[in-house]
Protein backbone atom coordinates (compact mmCIF):
# COMPACT_ATOMS: atom_id res chain seq x y z
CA UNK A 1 -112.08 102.44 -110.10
CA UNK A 2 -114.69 103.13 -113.05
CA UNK A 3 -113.61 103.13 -116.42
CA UNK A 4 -114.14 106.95 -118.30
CA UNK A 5 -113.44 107.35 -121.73
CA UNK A 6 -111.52 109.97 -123.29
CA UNK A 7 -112.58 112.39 -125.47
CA UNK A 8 -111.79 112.61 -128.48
CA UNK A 9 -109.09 114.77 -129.53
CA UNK A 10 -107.03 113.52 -126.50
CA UNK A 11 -106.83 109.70 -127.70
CA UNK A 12 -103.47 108.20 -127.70
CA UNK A 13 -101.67 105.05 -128.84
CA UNK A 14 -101.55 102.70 -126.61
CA UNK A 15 -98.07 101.16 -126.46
CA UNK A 16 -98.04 97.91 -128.44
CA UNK A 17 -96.66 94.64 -127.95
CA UNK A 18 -93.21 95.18 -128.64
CA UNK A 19 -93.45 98.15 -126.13
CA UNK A 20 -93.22 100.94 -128.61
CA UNK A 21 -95.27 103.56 -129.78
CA UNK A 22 -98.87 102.63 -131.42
CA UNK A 23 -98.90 101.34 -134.95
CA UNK A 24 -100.40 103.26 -137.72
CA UNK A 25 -103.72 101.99 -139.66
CA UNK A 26 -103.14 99.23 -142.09
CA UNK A 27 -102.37 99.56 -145.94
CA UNK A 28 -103.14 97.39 -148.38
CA UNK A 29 -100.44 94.64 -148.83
CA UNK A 30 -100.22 91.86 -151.27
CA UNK A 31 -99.29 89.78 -148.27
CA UNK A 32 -102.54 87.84 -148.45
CA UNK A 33 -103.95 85.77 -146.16
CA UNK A 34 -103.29 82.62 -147.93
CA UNK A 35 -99.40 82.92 -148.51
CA UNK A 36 -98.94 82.57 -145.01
CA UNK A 37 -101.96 79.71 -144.24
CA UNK A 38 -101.88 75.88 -144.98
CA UNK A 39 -104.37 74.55 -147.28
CA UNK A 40 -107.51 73.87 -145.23
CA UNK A 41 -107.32 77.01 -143.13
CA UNK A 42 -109.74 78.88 -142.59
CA UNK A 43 -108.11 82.46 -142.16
CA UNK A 44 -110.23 85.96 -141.08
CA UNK A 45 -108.48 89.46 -141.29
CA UNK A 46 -109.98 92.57 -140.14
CA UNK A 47 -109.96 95.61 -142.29
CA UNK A 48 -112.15 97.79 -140.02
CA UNK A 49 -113.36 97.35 -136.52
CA UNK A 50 -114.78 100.53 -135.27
CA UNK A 51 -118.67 101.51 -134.92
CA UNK A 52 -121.32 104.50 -136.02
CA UNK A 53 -118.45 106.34 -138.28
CA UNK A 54 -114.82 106.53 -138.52
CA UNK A 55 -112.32 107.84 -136.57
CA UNK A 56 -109.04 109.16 -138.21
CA UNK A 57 -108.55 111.35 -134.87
CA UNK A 58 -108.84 108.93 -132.38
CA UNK A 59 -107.81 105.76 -135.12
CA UNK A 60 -104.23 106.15 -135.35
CA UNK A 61 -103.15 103.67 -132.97
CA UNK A 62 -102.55 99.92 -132.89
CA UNK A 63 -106.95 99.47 -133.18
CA UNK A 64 -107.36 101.57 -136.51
CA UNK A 65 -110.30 104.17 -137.10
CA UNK A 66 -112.07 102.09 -139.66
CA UNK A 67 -115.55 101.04 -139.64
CA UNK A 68 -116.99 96.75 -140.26
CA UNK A 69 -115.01 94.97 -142.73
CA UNK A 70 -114.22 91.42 -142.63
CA UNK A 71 -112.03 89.38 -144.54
CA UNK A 72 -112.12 85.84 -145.12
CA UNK A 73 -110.38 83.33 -146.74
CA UNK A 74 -110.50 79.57 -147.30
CA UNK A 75 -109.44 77.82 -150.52
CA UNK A 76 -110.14 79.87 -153.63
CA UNK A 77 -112.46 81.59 -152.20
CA UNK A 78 -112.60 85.53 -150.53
CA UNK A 79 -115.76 86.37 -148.42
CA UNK A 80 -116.09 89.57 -147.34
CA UNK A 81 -118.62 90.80 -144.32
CA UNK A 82 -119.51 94.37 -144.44
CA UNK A 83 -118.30 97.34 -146.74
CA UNK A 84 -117.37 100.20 -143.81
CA UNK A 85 -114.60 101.99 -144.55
CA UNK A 86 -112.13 99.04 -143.90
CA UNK A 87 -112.93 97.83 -147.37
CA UNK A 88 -111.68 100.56 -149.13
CA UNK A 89 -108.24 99.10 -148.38
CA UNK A 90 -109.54 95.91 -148.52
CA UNK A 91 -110.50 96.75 -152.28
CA UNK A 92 -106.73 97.90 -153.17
CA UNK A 93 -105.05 94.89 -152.10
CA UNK A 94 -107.40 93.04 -153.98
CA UNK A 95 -106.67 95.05 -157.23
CA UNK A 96 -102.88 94.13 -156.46
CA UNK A 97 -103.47 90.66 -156.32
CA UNK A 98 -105.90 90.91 -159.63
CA UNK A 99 -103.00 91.93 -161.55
CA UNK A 100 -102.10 88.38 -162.60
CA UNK A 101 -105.70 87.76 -163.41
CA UNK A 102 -105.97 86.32 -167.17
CA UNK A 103 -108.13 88.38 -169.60
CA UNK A 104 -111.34 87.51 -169.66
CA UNK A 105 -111.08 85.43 -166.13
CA UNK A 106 -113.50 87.27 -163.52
CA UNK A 107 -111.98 87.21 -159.81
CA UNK A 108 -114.90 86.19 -157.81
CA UNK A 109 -115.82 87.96 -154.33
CA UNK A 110 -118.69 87.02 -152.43
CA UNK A 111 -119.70 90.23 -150.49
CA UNK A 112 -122.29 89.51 -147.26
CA UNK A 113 -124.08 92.54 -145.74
CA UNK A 114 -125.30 92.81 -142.21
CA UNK A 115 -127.49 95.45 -142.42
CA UNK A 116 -127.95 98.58 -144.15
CA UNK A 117 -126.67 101.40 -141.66
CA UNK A 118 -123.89 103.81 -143.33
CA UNK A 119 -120.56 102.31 -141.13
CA UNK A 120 -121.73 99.01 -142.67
CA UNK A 121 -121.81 100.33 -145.94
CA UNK A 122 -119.70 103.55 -146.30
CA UNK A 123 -116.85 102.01 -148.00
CA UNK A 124 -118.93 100.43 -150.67
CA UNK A 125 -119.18 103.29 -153.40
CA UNK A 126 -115.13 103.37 -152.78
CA UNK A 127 -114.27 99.76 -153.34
CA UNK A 128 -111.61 99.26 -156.07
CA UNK A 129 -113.18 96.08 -157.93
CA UNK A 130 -116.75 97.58 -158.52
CA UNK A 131 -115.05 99.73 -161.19
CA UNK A 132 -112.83 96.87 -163.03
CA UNK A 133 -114.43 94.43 -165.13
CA UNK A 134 -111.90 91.66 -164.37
CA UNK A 135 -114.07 90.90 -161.05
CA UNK A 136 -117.52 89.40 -160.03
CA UNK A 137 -119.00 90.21 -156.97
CA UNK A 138 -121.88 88.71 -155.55
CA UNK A 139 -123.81 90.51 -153.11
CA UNK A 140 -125.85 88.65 -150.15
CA UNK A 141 -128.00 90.22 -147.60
CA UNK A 142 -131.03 90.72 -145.49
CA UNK A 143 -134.51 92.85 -146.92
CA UNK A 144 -134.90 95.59 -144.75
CA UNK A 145 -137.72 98.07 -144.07
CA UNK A 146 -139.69 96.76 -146.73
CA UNK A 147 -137.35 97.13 -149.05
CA UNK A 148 -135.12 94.49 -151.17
CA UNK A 149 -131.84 93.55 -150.54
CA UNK A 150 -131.01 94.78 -153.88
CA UNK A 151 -132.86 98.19 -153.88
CA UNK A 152 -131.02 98.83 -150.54
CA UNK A 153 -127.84 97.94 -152.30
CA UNK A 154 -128.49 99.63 -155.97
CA UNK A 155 -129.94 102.55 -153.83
CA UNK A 156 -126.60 103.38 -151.89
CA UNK A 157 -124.93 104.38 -155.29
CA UNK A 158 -126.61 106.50 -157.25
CA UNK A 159 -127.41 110.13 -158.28
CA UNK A 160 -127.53 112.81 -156.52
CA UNK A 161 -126.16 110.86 -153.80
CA UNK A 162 -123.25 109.53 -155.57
CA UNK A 163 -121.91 110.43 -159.17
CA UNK A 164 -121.58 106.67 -160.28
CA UNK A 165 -124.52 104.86 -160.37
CA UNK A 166 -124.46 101.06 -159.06
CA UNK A 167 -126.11 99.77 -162.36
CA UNK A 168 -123.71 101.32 -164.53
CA UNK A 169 -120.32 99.71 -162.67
CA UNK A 170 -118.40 97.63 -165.26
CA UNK A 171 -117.64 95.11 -162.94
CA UNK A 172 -119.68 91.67 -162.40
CA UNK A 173 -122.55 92.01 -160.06
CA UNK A 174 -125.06 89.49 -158.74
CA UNK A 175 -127.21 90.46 -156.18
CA UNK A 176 -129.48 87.79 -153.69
CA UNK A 177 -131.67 88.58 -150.67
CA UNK A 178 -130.80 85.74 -147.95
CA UNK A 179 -133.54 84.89 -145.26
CA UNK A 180 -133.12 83.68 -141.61
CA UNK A 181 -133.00 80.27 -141.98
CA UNK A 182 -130.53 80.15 -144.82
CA UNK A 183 -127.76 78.55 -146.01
CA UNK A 184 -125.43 79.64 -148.61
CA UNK A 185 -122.75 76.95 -150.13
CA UNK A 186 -119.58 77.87 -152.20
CA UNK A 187 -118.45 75.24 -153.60
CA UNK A 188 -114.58 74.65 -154.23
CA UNK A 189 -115.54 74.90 -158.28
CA UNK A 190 -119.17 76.19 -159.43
CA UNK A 191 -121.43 78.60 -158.22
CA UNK A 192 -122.95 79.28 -155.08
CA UNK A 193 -126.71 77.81 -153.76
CA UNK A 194 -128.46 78.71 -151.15
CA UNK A 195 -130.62 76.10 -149.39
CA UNK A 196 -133.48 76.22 -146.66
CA UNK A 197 -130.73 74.72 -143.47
CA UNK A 198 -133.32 72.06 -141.97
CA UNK A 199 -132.06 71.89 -137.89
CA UNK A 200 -129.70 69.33 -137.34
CA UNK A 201 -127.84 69.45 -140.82
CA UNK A 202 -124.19 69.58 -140.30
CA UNK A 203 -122.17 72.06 -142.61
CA UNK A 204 -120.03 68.99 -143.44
CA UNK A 205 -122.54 67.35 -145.53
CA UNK A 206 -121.80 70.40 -147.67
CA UNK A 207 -119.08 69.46 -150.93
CA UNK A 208 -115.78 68.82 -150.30
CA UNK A 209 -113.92 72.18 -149.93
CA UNK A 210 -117.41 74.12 -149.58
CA UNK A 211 -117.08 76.89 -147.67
CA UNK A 212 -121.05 77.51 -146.14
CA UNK A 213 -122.32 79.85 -144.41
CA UNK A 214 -125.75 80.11 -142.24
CA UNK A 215 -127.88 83.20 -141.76
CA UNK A 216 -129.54 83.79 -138.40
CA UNK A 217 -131.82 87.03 -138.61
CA UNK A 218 -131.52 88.41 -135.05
CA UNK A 219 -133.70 91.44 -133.14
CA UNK A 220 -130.89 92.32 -130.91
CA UNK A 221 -130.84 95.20 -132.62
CA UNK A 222 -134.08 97.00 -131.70
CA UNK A 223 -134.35 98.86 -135.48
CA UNK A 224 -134.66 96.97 -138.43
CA UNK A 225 -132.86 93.75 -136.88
CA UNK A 226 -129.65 92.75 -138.25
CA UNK A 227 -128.16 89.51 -140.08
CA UNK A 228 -125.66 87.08 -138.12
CA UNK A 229 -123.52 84.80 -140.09
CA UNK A 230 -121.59 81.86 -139.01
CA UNK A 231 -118.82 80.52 -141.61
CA UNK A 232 -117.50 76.53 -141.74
CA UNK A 233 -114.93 75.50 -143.60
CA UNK A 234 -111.94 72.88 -143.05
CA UNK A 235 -113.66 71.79 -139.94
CA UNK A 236 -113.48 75.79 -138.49
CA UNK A 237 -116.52 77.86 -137.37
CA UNK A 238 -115.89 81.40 -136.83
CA UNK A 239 -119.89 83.46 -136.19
CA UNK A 240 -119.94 87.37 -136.85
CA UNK A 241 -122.38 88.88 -134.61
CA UNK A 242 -122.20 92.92 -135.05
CA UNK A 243 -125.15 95.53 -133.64
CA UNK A 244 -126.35 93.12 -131.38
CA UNK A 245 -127.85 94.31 -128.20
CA UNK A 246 -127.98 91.67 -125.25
CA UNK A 247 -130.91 91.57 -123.44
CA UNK A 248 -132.70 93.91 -125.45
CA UNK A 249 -135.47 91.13 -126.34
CA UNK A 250 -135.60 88.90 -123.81
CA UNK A 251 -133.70 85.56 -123.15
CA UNK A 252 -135.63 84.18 -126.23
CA UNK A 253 -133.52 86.70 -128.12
CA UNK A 254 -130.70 85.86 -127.02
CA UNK A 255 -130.75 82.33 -126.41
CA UNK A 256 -131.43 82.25 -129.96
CA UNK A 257 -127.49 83.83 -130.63
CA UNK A 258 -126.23 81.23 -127.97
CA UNK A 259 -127.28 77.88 -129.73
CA UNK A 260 -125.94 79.50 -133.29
CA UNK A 261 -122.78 80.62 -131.81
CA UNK A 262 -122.54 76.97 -129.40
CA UNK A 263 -119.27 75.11 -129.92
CA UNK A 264 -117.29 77.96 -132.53
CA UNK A 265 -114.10 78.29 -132.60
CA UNK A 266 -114.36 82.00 -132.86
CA UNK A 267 -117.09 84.53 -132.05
CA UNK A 268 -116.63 88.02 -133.59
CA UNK A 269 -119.42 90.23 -131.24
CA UNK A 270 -120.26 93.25 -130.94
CA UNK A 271 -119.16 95.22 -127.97
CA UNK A 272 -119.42 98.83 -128.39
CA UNK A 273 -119.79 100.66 -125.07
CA UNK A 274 -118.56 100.59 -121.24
CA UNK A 275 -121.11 99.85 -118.60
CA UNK A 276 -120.77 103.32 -117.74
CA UNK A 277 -121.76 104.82 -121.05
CA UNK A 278 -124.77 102.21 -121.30
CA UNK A 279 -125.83 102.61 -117.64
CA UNK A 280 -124.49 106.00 -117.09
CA UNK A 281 -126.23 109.50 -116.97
CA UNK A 282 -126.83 109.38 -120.50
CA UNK A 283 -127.58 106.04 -120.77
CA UNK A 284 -126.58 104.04 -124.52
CA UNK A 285 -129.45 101.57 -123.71
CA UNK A 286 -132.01 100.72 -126.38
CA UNK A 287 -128.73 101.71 -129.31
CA UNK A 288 -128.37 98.26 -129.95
CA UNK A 289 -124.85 97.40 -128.96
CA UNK A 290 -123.51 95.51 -126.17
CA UNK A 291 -121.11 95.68 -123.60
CA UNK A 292 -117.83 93.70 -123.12
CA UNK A 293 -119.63 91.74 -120.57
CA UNK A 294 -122.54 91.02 -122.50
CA UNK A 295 -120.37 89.67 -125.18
CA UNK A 296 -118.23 87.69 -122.87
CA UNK A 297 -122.05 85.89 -121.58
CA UNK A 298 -122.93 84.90 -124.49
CA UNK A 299 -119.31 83.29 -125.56
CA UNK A 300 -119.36 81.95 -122.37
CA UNK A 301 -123.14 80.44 -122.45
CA UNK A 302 -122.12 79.09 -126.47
CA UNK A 303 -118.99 77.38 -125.30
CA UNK A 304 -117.14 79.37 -127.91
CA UNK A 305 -113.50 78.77 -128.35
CA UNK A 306 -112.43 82.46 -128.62
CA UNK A 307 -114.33 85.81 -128.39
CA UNK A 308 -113.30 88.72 -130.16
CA UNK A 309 -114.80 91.64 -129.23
CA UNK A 310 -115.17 94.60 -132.67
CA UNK A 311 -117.39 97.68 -133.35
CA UNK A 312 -115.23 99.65 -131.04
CA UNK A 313 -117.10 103.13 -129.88
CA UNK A 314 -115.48 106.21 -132.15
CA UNK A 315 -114.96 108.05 -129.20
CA UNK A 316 -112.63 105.15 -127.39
CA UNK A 317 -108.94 105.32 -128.08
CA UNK A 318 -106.58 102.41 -127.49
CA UNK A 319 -105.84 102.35 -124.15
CA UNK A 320 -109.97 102.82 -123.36
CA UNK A 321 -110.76 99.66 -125.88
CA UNK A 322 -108.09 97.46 -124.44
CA UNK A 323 -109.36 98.07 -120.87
CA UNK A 324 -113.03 96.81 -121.76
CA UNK A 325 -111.28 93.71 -123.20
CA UNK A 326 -109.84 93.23 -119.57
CA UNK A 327 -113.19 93.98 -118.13
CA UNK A 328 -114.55 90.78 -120.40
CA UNK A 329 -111.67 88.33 -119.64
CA UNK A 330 -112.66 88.93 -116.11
CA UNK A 331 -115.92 86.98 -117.54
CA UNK A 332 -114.35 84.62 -120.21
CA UNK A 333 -110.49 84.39 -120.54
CA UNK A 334 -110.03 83.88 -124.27
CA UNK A 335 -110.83 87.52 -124.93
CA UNK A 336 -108.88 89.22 -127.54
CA UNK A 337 -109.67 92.97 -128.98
CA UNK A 338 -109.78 93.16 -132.64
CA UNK A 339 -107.63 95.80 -134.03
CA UNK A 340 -107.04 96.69 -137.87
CA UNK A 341 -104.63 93.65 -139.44
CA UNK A 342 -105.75 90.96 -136.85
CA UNK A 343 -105.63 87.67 -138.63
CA UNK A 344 -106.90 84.31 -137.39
CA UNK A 345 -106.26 81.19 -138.67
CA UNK A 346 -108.57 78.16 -137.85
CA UNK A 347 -108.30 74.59 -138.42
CA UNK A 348 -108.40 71.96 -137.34
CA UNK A 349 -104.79 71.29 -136.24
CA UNK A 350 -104.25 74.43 -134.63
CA UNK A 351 -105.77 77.78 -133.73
CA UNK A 352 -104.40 80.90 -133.95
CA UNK A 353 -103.97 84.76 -133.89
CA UNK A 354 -101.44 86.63 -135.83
């Protein structure tokens, strides 16, 4: 039987594990990552996991109406990936756990853009440590459209489109343009390089307790392109691969995500639509997002350890988004959906969702 979505205003929760009804979005909780990890883990939470805008109508269920936000966590460290919506809460738990934060001690955040389109970046003007001196966050990125990483950035928050302008935050700011090729290192103490990655250099020659992460600059998405990142730390490799379109440039294209992605223990990929909505009558081909079974193609081609399919359609309630992820296990087993509050921990004793 094909798979229809439902529109919106008729989404429901899907039941969740326990059986009952579907959970409500996630607040911010000063249950970090770390209390619950072992030293050497590298752990991922996601804040927001939907596409194009968010959904508060069709949201409320146990997937969350957020848009791209990425948490991780390894060491001392906090990386975030993206600044949709999810990162407004994101932002507030962080301001809980600043509270302990000695005066005149900045709480770093290293904060990596994928592109520039608004659900990447929505949440940005709204997040809680750009207004509070006691943090530093460093921005990394792609340039875009001919224009710098930190115009695109600097430009999002400013008059008349915003009352506050980015310049004039009293938090910390550092701003870098990253470049395909890249590597950037944070080491355990010190501040972050980035280095040209020559091929064949492991991420373990990195410092002790570095957490590094490579840039690939991908086409998949046929607009401006779109950064991928894949993160190593404590012998773990998770790669985020949002607005990626498979097949959209050829196997060169793609081939090129396969051999970053080969051998993680995690792959975050897009998977936005149904093959009915990108084949169908009005066809979501040339968008730049992929199916479930594009996604599950790729993990399958990279050897990947565990796919986790994100930037859920806003139209798609729960029960709709958990059928594409049994529409991708058909194609690769270790499928999981990402919902709002999904953590994984990787290291290199065990593996695991929570």
């Amino acid at each position: 039987m094909s798979w229809k979505s439902r529109q919106r205003g008729q989404a429901h929760a899907a039941p969740d594990e326990t059986g009952g009804a579907g959970r409500s979005h996630v607040t911010p909780t000063l249950a970090r990552a770390t209390d619950r990890a072992a030293e050497g883990a590298l752990m991922a939470r996601f804040w927001g996991v939907r596409g194009s805008y968010p959904t508060p109508r069709v949201g409320g269920g146990s997937i969350g109406g957020e848009t791209t936000c990425l948490e991780i966590r390894y060491g001392g460290h906090t990386l975030i990936i993206d600044a949709g919506s999810g990162v407004i809460n994101l932002g507030e738990a962080l301001m809980k756990s600043a509270l302990t934060t000695a005066a005149g001690q900045h709480t770093e955040i290293t904060l990596l853009l994928t592109h520039a389109h608004h659900d990447h970046l929505c949440g940005l003007p709204f997040f809680a440590p750009l207004y509070d001196p006691r943090f530093h966050v460093r921005f990394f990125g792609p340039d875009l459209s001919s224009m710098r990483f930190e115009e695109i950035v600097a430009g999002y928050m400013r008059p008349p489109y915003f009352p506050v302008d980015f310049r004039a935050l009293p938090s910390r700011r550092t701003l870098r343009s990253l470049a395909d090729g890249e590597r950037l290192i944070l080491p355990a103490d010190g501040a972050p390089r980035v280095i040209s990655a020559r091929p064949g250099v492991a991420a373990s020659e990195a410092p002790a307790g570095a957490l590094v992460v490579d840039a690939l600059f991908s086409h998949l998405h046929p607009a401006d392109g779109t950064m991928l990142y894949r993160v190593s730390g404590g012998g773990a490799r998770l790669v985020f691969a949002t607005d990626v379109e498979i097949g959209a440039k050829g196997t060169v294209a793609d081939e090129s995500l396969i051999e970053f992605a080969r051998g993680a223990d995690a792959l975050i990929h897009d998977a936005q639509y149904s093959e009915d909505d990108y084949h169908g009558p009005s066809p979501k081909r040339g968008y730049g997002h992929s199916t479930p079974q594009m996604a599950a193609r790729i993990a399958a081609a990279a050897g990947v350890g565990r796919l986790i399919l994100t930037h859920h359609d806003p139209h798609y309630n729960d029960a709709a988004v958990l059928e594409l992820q049994r529409y991708a296990q058909a194609r690769f087993p270790e499928v999981v959906t990402a919902r709002e509050g999904l953590e994984l921990r990787l290291d290199a004793a065990r593996r695991r969702l929570v």
